[in-house]
N, C-alpha and C. Protein backbone atom coordinates (compact mmCIF):
# COMPACT_ATOMS: atom_id res chain seq x y z
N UNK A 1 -18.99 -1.39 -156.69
CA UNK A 1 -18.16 -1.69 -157.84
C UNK A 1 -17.37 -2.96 -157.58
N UNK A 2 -17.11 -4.03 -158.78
CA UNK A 2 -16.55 -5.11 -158.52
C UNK A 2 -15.75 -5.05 -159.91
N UNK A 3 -14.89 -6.18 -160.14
CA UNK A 3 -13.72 -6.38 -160.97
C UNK A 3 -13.39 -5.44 -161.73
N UNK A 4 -12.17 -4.79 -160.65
CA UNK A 4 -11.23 -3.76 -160.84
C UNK A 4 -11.89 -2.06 -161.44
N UNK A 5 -13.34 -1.88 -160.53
CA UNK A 5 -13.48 -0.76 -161.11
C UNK A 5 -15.13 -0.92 -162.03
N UNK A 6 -15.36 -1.73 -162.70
CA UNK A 6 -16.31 -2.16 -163.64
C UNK A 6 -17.09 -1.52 -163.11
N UNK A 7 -18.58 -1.07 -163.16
CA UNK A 7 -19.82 -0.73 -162.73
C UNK A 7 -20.86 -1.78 -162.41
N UNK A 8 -21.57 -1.88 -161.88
CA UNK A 8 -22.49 -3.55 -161.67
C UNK A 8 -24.22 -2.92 -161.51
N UNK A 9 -24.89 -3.31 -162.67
CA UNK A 9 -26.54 -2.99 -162.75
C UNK A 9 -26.98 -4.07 -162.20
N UNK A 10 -28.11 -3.44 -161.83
CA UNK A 10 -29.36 -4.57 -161.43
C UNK A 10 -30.26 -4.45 -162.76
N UNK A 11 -30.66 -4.88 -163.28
CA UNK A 11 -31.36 -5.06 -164.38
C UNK A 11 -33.03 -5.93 -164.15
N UNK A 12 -33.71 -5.11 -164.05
CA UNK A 12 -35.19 -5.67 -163.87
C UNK A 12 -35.93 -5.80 -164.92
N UNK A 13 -36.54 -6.93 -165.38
CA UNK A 13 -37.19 -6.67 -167.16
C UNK A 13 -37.86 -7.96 -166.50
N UNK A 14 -39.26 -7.76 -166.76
CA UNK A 14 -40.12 -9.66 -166.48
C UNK A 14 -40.64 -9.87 -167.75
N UNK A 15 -39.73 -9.48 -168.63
CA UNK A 15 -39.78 -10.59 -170.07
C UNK A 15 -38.51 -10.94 -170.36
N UNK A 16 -38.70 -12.19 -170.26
CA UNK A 16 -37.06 -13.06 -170.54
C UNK A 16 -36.17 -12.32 -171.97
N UNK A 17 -37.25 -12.96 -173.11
CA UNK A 17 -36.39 -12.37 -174.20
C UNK A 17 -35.74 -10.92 -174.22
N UNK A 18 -36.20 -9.77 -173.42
CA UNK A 18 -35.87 -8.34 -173.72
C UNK A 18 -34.81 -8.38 -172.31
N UNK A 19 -34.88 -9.01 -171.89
CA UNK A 19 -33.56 -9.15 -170.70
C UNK A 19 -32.56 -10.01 -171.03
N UNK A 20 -32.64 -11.25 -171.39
CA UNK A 20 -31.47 -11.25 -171.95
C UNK A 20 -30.78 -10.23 -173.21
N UNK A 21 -31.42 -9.96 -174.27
CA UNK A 21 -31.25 -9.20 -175.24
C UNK A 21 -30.68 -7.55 -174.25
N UNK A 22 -31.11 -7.22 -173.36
CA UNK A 22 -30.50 -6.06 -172.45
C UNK A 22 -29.40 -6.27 -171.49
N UNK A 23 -29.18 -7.45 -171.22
CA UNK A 23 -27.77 -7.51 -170.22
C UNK A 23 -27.08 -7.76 -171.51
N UNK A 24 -26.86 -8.71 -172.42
CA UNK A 24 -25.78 -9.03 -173.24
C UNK A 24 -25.48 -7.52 -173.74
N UNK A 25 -26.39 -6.67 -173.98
CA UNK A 25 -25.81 -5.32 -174.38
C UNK A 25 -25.20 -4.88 -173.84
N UNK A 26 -25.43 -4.73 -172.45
CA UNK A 26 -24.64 -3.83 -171.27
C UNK A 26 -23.73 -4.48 -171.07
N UNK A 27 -23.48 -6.07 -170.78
CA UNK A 27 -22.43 -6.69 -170.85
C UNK A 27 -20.96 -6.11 -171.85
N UNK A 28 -21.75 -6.03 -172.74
CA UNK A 28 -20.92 -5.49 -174.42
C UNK A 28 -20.27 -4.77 -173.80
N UNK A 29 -21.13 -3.37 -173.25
CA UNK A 29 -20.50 -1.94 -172.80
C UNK A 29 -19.85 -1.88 -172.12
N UNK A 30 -19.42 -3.10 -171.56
CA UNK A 30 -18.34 -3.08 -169.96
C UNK A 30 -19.41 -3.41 -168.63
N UNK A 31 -20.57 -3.24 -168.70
CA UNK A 31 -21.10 -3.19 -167.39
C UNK A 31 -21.15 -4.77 -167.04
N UNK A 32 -20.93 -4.91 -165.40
CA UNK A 32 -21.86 -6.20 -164.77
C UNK A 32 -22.63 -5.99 -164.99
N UNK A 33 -23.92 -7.11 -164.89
CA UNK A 33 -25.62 -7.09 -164.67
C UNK A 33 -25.39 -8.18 -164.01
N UNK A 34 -26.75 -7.94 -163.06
CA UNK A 34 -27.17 -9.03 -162.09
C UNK A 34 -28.74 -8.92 -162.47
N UNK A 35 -29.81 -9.91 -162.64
CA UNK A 35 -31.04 -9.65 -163.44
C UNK A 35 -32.03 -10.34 -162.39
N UNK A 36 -33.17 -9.22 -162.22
CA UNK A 36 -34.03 -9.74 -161.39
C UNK A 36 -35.47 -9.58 -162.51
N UNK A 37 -36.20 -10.67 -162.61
CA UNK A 37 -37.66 -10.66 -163.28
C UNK A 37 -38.96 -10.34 -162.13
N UNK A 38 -38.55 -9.56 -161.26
CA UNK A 38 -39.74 -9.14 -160.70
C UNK A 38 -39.75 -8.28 -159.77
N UNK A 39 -40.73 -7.35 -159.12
CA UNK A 39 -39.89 -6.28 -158.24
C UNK A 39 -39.98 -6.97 -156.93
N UNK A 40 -40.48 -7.61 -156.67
CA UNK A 40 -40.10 -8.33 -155.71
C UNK A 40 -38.46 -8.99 -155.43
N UNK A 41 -38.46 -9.98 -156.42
CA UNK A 41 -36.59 -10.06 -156.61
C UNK A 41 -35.75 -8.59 -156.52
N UNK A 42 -36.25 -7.74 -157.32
CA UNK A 42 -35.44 -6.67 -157.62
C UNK A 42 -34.67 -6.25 -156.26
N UNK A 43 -36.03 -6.24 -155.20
CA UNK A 43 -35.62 -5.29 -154.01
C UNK A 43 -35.20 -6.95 -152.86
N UNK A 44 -34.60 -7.80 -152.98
CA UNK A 44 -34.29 -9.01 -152.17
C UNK A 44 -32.99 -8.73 -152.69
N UNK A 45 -32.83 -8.56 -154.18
CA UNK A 45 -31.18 -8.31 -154.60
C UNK A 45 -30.96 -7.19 -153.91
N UNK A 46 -31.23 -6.10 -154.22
CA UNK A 46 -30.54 -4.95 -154.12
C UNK A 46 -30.18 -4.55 -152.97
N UNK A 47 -31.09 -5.25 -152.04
CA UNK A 47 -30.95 -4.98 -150.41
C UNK A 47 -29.55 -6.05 -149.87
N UNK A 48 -29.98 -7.06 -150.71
CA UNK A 48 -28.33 -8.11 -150.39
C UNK A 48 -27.54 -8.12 -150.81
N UNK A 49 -27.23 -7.69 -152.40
CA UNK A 49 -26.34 -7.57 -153.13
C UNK A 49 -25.34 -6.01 -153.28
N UNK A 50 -24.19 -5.74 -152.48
CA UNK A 50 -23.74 -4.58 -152.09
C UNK A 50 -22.71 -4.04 -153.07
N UNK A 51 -22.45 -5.08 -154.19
CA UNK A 51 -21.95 -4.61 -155.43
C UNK A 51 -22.31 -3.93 -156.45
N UNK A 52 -23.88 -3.75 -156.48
CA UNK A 52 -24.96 -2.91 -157.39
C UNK A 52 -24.39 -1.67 -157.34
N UNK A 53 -24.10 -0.64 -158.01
CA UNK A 53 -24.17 0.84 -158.62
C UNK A 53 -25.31 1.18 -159.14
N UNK A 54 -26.13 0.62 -159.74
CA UNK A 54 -27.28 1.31 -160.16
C UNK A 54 -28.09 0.30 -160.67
N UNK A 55 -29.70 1.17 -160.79
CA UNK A 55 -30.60 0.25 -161.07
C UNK A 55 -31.30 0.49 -162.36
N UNK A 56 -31.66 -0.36 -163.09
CA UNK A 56 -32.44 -0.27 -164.81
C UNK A 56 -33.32 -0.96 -164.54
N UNK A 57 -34.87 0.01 -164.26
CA UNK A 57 -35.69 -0.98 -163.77
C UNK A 57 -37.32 -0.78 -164.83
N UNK A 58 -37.97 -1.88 -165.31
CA UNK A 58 -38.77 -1.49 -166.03
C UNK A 58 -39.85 -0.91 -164.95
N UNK A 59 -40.79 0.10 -165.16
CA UNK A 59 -41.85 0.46 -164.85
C UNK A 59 -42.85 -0.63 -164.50
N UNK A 60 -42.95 -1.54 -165.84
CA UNK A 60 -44.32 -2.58 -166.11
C UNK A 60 -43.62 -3.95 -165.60
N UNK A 61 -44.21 -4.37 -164.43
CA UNK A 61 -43.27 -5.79 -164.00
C UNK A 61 -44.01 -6.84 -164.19
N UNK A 62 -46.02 -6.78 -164.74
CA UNK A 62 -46.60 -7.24 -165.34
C UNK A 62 -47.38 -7.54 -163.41
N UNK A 63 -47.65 -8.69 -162.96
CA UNK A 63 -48.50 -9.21 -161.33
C UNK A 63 -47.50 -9.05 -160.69
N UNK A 64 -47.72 -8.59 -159.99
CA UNK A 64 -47.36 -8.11 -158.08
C UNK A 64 -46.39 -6.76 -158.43
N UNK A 65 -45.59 -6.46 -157.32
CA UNK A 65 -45.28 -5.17 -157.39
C UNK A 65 -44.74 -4.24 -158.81
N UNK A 66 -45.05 -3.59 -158.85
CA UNK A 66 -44.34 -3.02 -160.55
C UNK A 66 -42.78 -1.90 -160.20
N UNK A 67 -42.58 -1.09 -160.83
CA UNK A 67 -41.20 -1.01 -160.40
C UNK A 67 -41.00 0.21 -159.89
N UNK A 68 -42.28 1.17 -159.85
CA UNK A 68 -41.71 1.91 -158.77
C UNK A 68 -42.08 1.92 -157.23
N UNK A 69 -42.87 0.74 -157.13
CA UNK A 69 -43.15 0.41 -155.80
C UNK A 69 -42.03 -0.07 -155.02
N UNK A 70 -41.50 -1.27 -156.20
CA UNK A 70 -40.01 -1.97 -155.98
C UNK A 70 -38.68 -0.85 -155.82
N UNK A 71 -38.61 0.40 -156.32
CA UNK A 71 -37.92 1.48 -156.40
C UNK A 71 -37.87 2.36 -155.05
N UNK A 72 -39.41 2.59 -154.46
CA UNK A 72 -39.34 3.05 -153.02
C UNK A 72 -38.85 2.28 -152.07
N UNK A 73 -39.35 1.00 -151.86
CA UNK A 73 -38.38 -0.33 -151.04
C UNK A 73 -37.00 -0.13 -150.93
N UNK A 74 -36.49 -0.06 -151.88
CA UNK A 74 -34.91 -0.59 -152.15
C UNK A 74 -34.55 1.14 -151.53
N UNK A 75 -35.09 2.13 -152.01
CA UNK A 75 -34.64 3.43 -151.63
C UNK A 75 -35.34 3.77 -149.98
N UNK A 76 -35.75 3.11 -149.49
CA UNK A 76 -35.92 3.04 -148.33
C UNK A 76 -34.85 2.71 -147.42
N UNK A 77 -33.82 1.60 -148.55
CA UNK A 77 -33.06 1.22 -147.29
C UNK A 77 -31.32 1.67 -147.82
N UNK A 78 -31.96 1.88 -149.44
CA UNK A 78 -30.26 1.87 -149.87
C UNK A 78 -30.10 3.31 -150.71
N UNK A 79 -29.07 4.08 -151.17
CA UNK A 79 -28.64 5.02 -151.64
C UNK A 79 -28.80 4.68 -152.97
N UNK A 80 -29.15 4.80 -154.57
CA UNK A 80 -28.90 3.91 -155.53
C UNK A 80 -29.67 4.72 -156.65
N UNK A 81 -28.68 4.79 -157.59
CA UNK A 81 -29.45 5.52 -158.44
C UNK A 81 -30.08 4.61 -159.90
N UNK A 82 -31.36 4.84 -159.51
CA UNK A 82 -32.20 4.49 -160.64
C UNK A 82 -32.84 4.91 -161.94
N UNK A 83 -32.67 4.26 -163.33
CA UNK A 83 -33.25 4.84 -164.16
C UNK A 83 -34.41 3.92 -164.72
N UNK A 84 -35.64 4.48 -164.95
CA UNK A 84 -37.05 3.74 -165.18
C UNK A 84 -36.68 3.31 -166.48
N UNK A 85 -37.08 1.88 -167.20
CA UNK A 85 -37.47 1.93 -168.51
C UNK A 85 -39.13 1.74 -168.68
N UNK A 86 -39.62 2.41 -169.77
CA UNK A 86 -41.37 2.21 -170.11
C UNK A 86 -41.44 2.64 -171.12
N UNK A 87 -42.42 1.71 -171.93
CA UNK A 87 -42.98 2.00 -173.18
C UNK A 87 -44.74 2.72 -172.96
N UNK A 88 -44.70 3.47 -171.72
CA UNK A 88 -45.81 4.44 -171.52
C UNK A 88 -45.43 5.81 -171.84
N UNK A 89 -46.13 6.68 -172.48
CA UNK A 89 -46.18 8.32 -172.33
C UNK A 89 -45.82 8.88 -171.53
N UNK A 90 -45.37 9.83 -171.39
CA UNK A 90 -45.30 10.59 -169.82
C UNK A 90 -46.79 10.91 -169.17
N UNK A 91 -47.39 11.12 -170.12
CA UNK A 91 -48.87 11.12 -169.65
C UNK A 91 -48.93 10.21 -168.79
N UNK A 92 -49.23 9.29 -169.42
CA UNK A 92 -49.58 8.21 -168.62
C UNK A 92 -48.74 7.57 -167.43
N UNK A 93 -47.81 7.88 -167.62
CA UNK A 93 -46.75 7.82 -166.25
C UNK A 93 -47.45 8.21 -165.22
N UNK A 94 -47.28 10.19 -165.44
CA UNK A 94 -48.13 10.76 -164.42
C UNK A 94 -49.77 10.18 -164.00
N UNK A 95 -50.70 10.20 -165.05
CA UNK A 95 -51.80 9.21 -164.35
C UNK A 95 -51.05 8.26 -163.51
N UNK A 96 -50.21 7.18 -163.43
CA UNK A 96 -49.80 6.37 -163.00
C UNK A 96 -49.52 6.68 -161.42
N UNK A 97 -48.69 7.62 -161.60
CA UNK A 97 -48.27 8.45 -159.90
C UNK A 97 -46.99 7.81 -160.06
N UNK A 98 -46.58 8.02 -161.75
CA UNK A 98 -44.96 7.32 -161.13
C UNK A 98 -44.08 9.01 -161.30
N UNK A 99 -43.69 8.96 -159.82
CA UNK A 99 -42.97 10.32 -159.71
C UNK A 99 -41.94 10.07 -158.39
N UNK A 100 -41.15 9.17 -158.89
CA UNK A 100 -39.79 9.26 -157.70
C UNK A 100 -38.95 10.62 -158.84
N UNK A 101 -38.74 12.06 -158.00
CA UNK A 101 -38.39 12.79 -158.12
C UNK A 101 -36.97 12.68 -158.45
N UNK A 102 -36.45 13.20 -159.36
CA UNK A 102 -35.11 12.72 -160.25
C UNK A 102 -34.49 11.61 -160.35
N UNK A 103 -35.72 10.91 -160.47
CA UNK A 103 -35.22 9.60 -161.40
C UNK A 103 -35.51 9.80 -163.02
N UNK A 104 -34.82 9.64 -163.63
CA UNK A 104 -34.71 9.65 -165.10
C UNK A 104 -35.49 8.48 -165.41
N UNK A 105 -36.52 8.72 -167.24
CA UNK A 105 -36.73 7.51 -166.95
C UNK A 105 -36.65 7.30 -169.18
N UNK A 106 -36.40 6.62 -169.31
CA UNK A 106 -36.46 6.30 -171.41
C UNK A 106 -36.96 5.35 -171.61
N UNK A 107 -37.11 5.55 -172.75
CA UNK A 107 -38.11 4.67 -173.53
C UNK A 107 -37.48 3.09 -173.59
N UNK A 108 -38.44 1.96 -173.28
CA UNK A 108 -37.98 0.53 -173.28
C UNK A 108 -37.23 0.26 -174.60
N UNK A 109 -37.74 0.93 -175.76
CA UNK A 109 -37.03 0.55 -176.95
C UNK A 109 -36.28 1.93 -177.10
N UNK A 110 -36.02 2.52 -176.37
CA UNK A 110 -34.60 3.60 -177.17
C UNK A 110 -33.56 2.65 -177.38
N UNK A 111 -32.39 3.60 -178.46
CA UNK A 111 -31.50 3.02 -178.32
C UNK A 111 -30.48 3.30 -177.62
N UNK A 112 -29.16 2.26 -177.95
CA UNK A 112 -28.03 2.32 -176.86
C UNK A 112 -27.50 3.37 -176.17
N UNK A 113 -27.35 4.52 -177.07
CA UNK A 113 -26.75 5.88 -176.58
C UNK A 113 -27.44 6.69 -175.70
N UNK A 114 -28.86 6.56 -175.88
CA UNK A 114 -29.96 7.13 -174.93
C UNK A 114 -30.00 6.53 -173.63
N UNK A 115 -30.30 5.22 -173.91
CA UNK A 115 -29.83 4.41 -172.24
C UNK A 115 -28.57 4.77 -171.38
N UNK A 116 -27.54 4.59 -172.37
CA UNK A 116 -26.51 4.31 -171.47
C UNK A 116 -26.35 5.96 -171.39
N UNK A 117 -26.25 7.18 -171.83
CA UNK A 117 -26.56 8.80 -171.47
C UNK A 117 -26.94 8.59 -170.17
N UNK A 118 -28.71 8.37 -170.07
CA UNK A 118 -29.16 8.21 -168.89
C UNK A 118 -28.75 7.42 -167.68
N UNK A 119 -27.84 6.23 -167.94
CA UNK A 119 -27.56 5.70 -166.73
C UNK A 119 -26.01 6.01 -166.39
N UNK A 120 -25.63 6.98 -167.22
CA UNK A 120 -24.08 7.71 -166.82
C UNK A 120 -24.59 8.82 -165.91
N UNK A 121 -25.23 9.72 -166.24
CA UNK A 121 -25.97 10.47 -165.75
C UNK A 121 -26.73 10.43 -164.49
N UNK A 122 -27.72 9.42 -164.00
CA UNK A 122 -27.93 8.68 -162.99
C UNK A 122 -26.89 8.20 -162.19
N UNK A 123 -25.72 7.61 -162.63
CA UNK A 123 -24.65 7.33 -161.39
C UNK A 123 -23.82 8.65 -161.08
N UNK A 124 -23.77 9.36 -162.08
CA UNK A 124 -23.08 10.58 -161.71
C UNK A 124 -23.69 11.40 -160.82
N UNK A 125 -25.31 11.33 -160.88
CA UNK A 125 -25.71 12.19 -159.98
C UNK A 125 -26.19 11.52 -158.36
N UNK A 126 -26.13 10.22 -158.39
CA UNK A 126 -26.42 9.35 -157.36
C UNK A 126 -27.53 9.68 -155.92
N UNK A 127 -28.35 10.61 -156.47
CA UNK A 127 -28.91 11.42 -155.11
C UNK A 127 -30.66 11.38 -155.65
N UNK A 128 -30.86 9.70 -155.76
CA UNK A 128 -32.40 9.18 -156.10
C UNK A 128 -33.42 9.83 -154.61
N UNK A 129 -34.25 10.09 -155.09
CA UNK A 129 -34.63 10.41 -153.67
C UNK A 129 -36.59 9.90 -153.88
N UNK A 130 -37.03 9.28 -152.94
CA UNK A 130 -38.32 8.61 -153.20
C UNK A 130 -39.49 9.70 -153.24
C-alpha cells in the first residue's frame, strides 16, 4: 500500500485501448495502477515492485506467456492476490488448464461493480495459491 493507505493494482491488458480505458476507471475508484502489457512485464513488476496489493490480470496476453503462466511466476515468489479477466467460457478456461485454485476470475467486459466485488474480495481473502 502507498499514499496514505490507497490500494496499488498491477493491471495486465496487451491491448492499449482497453488498458488505458481500465486504469482511468480504477484510478476513478481510488485505486493506484501500475500497467504491464505482457506477462512477461507483469511478473518483472510484480517481483520488483513491493507496493502492488493485487493483481488484474487478463487471461489472453496474445505471444509469449499468457496470464496464468505469468500468475504461477509471480506466485512462486510473492503472496498476491489475483483476479483473472477473460472473455472465454468457463468451458473453455477449463480446456485451457486455467485452474490457479481460488483465484476469481470475470468477464473482460463486466461491469464496474462486478470487477471491483471481485477484487475486494480477492484482497480480502489474500491466500492465491498456484
Amino acid at each position: 500500500m502507498r499514499d496514505g493507505g490507497r490500494l496499488t493494482i498491477l493491471l495486465v491488458e496487451d491491448e492499449p485501448i482497453i488498458a488505458l480505458d481500465r486504469e482511468r476507471r480504477l484510478r476513478g475508484y481510488g485505486y493506484g495502477v501500475i500497467t504491464a502489457h505482457s506477462g512477461e512485464s507483469a511478473v518483472r513488476i510484480a517481483l520488483k515492485e513491493l507496493s502492488i496489493d493485487a493483481i488484474l490480470m487478463d487471461v489472453d496476453l496474445g505471444k509469449g506467456m499468457d496470464g496464468t503462466q505469468a500468475a504461477r511466476e509471480i506466485l512462486g515468489s510473492r503472496r498476491l492476490p489475483i483476479v483473472f479477466l477473460t472473455s472465454m467460457t468457463e468451458e473453455e478456461l477449463r480446456s485451457r488448464g486455467v485452474g490457479l485454485q481460488g483465484a476469481p476470475w470475470v468477464g473482460k467486459y463486466s461491469d464496474d461493480a462486478m470487477l471491483l466485488n471481485s477484487l475486494d474480495a480477492a484482497i480480502r481473502k489474500r491466500s492465491p495459491r498456484p
